[in-house]
PDB file of N, CA and C in Angstrom:
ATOM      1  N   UNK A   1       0.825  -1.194   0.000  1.00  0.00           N
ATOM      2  CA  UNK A   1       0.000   0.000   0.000  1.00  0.00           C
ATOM      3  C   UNK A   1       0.866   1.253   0.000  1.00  0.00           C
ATOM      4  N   UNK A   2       1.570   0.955   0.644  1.00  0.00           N
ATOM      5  CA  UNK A   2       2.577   2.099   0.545  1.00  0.00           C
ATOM      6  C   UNK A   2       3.502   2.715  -0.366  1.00  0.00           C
ATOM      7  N   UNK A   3       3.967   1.424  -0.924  1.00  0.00           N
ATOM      8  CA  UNK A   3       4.640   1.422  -2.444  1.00  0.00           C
ATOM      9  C   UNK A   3       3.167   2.518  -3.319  1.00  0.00           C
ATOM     10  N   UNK A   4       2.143   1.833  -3.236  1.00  0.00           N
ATOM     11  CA  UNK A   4       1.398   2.109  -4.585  1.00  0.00           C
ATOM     12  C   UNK A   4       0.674   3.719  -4.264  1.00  0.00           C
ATOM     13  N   UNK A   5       1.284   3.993  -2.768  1.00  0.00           N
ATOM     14  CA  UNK A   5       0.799   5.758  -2.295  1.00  0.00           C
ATOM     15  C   UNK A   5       2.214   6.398  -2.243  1.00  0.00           C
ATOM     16  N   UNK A   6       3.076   5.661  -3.263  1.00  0.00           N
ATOM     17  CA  UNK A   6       4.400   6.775  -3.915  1.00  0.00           C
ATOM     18  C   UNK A   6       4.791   6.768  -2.514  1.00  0.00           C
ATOM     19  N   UNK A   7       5.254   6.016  -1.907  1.00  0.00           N
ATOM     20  CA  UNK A   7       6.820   6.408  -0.730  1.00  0.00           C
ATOM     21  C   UNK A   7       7.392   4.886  -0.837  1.00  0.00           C
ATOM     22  N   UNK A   8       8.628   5.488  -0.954  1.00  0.00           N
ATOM     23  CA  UNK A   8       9.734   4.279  -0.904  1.00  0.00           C
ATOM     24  C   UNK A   8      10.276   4.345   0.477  1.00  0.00           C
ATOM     25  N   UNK A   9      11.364   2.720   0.391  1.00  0.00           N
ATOM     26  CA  UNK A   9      11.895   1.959   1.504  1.00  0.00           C
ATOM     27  C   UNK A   9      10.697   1.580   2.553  1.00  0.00           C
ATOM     28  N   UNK A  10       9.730   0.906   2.379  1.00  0.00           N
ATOM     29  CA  UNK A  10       9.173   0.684   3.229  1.00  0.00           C
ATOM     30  C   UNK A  10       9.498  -0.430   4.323  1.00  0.00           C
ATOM     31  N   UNK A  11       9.323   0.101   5.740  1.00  0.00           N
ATOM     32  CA  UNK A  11       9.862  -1.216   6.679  1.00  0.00           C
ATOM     33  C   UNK A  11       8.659  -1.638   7.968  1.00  0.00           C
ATOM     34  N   UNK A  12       9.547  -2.487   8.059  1.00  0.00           N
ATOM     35  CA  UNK A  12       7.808  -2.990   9.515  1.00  0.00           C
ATOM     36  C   UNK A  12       8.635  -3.238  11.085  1.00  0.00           C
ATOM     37  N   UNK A  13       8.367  -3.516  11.995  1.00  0.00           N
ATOM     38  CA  UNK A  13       8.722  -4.213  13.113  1.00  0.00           C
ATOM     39  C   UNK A  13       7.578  -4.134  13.917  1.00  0.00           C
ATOM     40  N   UNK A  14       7.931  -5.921  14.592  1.00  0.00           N
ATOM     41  CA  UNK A  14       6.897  -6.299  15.089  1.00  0.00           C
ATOM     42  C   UNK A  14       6.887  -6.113  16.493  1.00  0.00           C
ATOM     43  N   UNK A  15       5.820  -5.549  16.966  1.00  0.00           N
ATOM     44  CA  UNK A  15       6.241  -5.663  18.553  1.00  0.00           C
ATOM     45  C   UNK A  15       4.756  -6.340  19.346  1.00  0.00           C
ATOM     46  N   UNK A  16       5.487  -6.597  20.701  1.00  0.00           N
ATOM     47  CA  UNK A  16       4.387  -7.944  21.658  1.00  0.00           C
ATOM     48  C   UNK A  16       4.407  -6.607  22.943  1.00  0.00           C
ATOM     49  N   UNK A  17       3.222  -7.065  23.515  1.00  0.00           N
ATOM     50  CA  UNK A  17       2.969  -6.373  24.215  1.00  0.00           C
ATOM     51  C   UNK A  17       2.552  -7.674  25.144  1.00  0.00           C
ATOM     52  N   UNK A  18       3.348  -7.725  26.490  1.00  0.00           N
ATOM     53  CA  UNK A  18       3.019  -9.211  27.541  1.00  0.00           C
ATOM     54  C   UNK A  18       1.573  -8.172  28.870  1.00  0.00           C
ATOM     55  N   UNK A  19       0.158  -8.717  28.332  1.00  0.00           N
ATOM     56  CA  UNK A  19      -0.468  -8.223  29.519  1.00  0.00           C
ATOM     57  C   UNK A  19      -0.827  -9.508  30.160  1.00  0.00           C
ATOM     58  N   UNK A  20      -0.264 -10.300  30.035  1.00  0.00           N
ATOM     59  CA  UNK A  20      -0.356 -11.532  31.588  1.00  0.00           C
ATOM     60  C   UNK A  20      -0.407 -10.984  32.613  1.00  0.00           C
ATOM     61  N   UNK A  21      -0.710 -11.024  33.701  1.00  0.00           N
ATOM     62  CA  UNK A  21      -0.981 -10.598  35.323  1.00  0.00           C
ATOM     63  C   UNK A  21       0.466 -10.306  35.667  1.00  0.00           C
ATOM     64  N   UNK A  22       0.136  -9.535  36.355  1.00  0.00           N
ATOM     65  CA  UNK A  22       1.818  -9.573  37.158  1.00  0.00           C
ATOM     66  C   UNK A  22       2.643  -8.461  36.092  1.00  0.00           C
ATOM     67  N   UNK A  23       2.756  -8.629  35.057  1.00  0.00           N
ATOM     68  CA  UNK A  23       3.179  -7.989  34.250  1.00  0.00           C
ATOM     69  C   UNK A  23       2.851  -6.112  34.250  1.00  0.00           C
ATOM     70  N   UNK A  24       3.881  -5.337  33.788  1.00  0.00           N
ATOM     71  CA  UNK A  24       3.375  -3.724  33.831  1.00  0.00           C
ATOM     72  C   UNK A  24       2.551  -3.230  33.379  1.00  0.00           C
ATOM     73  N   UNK A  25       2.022  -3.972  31.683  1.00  0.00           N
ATOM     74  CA  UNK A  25       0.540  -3.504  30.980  1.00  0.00           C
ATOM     75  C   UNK A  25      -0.339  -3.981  31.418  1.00  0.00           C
ATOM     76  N   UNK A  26      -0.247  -4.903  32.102  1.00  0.00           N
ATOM     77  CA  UNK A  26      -1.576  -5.885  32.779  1.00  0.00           C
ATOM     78  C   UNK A  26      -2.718  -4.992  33.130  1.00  0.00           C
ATOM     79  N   UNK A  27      -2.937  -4.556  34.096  1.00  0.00           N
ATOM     80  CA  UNK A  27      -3.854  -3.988  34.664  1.00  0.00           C
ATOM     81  C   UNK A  27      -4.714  -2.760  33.918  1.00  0.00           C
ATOM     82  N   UNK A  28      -3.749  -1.600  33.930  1.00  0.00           N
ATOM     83  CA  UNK A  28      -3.755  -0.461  33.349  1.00  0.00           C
ATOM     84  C   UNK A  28      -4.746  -0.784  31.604  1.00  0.00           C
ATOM     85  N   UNK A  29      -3.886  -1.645  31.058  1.00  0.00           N
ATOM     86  CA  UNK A  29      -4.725  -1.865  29.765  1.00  0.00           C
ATOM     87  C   UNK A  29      -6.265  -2.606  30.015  1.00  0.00           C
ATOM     88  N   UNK A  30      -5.671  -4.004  30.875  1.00  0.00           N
ATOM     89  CA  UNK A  30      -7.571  -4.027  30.871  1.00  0.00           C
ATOM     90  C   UNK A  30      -8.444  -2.831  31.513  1.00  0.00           C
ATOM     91  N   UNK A  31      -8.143  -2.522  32.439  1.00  0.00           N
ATOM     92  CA  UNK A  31      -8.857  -1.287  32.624  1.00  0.00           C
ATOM     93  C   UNK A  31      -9.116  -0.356  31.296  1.00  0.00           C
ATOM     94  N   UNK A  32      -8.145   0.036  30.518  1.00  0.00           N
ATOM     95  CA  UNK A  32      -8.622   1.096  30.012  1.00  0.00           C
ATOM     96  C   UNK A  32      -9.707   0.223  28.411  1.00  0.00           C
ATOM     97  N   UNK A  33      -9.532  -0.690  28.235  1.00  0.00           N
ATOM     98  CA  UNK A  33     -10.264  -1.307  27.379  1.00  0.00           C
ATOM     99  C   UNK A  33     -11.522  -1.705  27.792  1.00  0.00           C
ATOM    100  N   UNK A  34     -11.903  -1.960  29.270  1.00  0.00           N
ATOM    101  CA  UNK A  34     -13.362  -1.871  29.977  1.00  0.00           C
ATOM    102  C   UNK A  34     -13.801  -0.330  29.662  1.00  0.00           C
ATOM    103  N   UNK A  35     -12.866   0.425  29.622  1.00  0.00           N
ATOM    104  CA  UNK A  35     -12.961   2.208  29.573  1.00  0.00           C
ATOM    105  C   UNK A  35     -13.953   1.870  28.028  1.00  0.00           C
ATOM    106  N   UNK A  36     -12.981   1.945  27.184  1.00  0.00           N
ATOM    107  CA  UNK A  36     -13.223   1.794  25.926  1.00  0.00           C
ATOM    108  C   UNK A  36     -14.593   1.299  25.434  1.00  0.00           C
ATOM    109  N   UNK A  37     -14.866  -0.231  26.263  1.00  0.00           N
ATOM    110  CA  UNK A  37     -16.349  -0.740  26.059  1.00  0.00           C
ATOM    111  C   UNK A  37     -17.602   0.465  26.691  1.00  0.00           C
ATOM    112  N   UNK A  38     -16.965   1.277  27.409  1.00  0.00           N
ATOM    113  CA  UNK A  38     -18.031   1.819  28.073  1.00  0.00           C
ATOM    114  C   UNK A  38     -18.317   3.080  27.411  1.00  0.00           C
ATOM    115  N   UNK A  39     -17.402   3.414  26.186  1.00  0.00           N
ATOM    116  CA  UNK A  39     -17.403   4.382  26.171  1.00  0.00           C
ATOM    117  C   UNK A  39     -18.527   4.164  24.567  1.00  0.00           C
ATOM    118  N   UNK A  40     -17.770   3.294  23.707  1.00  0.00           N
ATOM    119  CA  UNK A  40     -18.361   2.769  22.649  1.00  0.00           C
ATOM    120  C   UNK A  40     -19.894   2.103  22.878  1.00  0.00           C
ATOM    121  N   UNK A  41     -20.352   1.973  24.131  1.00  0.00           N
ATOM    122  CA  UNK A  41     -21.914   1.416  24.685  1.00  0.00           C
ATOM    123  C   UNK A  41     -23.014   1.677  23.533  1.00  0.00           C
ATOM    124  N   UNK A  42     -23.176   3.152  24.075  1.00  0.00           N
ATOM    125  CA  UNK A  42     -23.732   3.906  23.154  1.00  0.00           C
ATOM    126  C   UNK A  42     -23.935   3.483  21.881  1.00  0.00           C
ATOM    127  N   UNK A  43     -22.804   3.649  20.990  1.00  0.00           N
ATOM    128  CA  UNK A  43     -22.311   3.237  19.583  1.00  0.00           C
ATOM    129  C   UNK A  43     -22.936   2.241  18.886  1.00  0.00           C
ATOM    130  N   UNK A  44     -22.718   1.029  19.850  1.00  0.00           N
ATOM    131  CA  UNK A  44     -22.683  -0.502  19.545  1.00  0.00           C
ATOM    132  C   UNK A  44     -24.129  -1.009  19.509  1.00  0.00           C
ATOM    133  N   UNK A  45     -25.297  -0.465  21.055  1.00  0.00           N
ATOM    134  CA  UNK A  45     -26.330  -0.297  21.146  1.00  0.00           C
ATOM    135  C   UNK A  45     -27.420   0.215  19.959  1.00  0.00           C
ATOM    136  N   UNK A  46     -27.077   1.338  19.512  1.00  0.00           N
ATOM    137  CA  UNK A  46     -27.738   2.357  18.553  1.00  0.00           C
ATOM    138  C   UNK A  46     -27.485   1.297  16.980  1.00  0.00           C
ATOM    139  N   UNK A  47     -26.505   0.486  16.878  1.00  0.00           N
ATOM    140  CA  UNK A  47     -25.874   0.327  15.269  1.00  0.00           C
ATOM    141  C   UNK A  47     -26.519  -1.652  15.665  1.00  0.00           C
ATOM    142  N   UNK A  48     -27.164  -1.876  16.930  1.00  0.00           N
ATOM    143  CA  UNK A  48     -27.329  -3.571  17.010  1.00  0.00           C
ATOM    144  C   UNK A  48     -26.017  -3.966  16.919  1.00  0.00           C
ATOM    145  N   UNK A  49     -25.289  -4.013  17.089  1.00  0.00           N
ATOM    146  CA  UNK A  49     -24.556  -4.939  17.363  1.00  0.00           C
ATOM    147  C   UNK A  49     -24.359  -5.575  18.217  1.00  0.00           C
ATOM    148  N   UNK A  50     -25.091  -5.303  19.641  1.00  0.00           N
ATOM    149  CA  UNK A  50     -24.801  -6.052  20.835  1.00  0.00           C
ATOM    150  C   UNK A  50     -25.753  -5.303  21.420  1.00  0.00           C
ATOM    151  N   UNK A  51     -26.379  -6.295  22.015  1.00  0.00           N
ATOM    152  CA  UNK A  51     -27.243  -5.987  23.409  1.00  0.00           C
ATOM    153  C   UNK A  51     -26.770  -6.091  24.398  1.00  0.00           C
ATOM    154  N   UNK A  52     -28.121  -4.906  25.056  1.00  0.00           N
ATOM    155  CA  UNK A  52     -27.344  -4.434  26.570  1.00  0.00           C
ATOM    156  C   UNK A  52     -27.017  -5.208  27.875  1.00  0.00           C
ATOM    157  N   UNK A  53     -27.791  -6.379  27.666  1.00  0.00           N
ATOM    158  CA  UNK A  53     -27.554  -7.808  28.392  1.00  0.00           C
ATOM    159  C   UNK A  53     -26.118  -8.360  28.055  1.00  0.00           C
ATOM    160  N   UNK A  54     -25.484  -8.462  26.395  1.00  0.00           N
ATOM    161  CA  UNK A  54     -24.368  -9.031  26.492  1.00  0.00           C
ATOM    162  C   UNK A  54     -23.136  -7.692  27.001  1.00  0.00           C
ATOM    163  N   UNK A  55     -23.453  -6.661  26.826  1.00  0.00           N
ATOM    164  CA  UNK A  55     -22.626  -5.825  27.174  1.00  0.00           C
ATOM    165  C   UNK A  55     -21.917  -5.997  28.291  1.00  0.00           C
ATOM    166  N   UNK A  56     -23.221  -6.246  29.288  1.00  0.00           N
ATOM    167  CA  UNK A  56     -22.858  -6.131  30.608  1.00  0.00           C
ATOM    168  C   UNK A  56     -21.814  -7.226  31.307  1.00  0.00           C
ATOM    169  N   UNK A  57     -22.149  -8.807  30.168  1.00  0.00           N
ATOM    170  CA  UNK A  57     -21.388  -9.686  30.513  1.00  0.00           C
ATOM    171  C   UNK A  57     -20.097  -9.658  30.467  1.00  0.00           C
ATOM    172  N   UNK A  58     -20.050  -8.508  28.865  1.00  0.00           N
ATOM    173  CA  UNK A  58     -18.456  -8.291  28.467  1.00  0.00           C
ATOM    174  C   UNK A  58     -17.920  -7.833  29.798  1.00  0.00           C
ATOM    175  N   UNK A  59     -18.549  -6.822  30.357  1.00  0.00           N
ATOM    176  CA  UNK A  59     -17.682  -5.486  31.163  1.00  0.00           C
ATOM    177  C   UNK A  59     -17.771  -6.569  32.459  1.00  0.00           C
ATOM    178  N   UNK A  60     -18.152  -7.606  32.715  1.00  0.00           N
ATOM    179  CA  UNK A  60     -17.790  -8.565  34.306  1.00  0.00           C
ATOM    180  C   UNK A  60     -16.982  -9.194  33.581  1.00  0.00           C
ATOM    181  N   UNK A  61     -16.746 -10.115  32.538  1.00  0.00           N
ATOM    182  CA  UNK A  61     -15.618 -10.779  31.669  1.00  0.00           C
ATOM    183  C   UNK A  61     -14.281 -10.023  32.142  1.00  0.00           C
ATOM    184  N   UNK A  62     -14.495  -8.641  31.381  1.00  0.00           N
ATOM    185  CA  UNK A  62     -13.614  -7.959  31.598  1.00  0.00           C
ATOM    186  C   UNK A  62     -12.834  -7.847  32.713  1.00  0.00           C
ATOM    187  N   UNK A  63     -13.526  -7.213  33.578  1.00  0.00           N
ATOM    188  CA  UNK A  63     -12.798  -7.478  35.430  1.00  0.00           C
ATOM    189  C   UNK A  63     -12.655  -8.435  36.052  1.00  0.00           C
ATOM    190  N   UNK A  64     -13.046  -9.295  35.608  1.00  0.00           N
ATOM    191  CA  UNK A  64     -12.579 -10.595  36.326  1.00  0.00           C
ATOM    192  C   UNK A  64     -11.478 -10.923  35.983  1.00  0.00           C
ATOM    193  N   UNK A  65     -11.042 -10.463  34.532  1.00  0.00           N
ATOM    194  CA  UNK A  65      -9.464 -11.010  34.316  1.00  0.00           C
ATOM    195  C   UNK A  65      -8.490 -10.360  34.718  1.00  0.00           C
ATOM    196  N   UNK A  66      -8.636  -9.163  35.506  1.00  0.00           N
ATOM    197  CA  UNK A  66      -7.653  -8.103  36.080  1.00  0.00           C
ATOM    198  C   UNK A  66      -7.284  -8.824  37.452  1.00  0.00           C
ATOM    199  N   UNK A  67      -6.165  -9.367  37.010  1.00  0.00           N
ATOM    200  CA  UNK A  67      -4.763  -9.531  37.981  1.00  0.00           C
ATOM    201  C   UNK A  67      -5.194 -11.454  38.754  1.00  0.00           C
ATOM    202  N   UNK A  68      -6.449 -11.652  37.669  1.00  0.00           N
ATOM    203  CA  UNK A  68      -6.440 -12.966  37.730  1.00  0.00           C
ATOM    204  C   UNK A  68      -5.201 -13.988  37.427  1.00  0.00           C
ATOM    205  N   UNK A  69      -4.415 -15.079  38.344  1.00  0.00           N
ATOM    206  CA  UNK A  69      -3.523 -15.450  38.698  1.00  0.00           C
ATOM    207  C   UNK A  69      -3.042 -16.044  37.195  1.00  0.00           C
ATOM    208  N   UNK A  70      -4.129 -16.962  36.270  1.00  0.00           N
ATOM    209  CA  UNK A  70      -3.627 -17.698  35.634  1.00  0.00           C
ATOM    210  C   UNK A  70      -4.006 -16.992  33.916  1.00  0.00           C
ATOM    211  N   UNK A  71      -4.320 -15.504  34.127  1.00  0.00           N
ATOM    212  CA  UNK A  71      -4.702 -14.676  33.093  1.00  0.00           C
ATOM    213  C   UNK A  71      -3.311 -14.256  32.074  1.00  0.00           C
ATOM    214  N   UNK A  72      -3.222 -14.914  31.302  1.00  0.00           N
ATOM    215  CA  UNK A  72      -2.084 -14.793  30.238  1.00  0.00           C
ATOM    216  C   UNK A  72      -2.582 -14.405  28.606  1.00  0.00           C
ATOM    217  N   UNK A  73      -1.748 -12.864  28.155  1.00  0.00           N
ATOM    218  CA  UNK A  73      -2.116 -12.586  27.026  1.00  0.00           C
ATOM    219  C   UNK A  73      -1.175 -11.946  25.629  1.00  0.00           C
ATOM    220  N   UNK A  74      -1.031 -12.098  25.044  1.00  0.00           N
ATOM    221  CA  UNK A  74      -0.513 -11.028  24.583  1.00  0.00           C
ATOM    222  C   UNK A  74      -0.975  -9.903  23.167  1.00  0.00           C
ATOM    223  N   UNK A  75      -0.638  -8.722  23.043  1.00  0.00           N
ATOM    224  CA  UNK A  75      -1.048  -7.484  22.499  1.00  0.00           C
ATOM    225  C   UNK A  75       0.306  -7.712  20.817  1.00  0.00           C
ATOM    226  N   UNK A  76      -0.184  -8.050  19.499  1.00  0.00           N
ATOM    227  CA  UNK A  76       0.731  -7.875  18.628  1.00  0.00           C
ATOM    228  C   UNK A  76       0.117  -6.956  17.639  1.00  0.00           C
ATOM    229  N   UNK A  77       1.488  -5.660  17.700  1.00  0.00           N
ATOM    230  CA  UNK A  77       0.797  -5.201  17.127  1.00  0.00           C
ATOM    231  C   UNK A  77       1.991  -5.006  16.082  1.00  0.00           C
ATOM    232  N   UNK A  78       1.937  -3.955  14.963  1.00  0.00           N
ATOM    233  CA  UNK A  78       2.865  -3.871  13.950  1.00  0.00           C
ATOM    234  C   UNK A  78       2.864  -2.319  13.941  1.00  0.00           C
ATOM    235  N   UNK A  79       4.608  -2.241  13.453  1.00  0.00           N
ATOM    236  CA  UNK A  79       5.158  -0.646  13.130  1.00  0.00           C
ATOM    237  C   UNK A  79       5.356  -0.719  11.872  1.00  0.00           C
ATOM    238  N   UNK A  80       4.835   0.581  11.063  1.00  0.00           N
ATOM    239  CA  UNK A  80       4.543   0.132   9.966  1.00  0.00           C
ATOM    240  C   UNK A  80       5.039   1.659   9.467  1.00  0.00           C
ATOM    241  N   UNK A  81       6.276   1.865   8.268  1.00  0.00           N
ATOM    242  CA  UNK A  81       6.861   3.227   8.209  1.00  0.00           C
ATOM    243  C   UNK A  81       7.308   3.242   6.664  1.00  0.00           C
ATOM    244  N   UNK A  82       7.432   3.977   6.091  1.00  0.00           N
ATOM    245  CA  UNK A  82       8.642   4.473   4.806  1.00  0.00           C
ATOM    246  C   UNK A  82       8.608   6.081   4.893  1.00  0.00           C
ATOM    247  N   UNK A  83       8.889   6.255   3.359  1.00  0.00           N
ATOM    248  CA  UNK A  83       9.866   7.815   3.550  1.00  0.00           C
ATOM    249  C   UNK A  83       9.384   8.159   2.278  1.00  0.00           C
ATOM    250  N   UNK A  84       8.860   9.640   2.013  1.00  0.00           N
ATOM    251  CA  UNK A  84       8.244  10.205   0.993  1.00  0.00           C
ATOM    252  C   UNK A  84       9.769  10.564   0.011  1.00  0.00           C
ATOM    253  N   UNK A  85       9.605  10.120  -0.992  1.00  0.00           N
ATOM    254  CA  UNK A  85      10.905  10.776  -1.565  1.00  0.00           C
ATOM    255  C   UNK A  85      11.128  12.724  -1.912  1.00  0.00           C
ATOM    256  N   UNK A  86      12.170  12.408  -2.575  1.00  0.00           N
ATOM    257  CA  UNK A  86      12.200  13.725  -2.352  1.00  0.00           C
ATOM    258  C   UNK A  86      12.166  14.665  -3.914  1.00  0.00           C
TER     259      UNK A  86
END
């Protein structure tokens, strides 16, 4: 895609993000992704995609896995860059 939107050298690197328990993203991220469900409620409600019954299950799903002992995950995401010529 990048090639064909005219910028050369394009490069990637992959990076992991460890939110297993115990770990530094652990917490902080599920929290802010319960954030996220709560915030998108609205959204999701209005467009059907989910009812307000399963919502609610998500957002206890959700907290229950915060700092649960045997809660192991990980976050992959990709860096994705080139360079406009000149």
């Amino acid at each position: 895609m990048m090639r064909e939107a005219g910028l050369v050298n394009p490069a990637h690197r992959p990076i992991s993000i460890d939110l297993s328990t115990g770990q530094p993203a652990h917490q902080p991220l599920l929290e802010n992704l319960a954030e996220a469900l709560r915030l998108a409620e609205p959204f999701l409600l209005k467009t059907g995609v989910i009812e307000q019954k399963d919502i609610a299950k998500l957002h206890a799903q959700m907290e229950s896995l915060v700092g649960k002992a045997n809660f192991c995950a990980y976050w992959l995401l990709q860096t994705v860059w080139a360079f406009k010529p000149e």
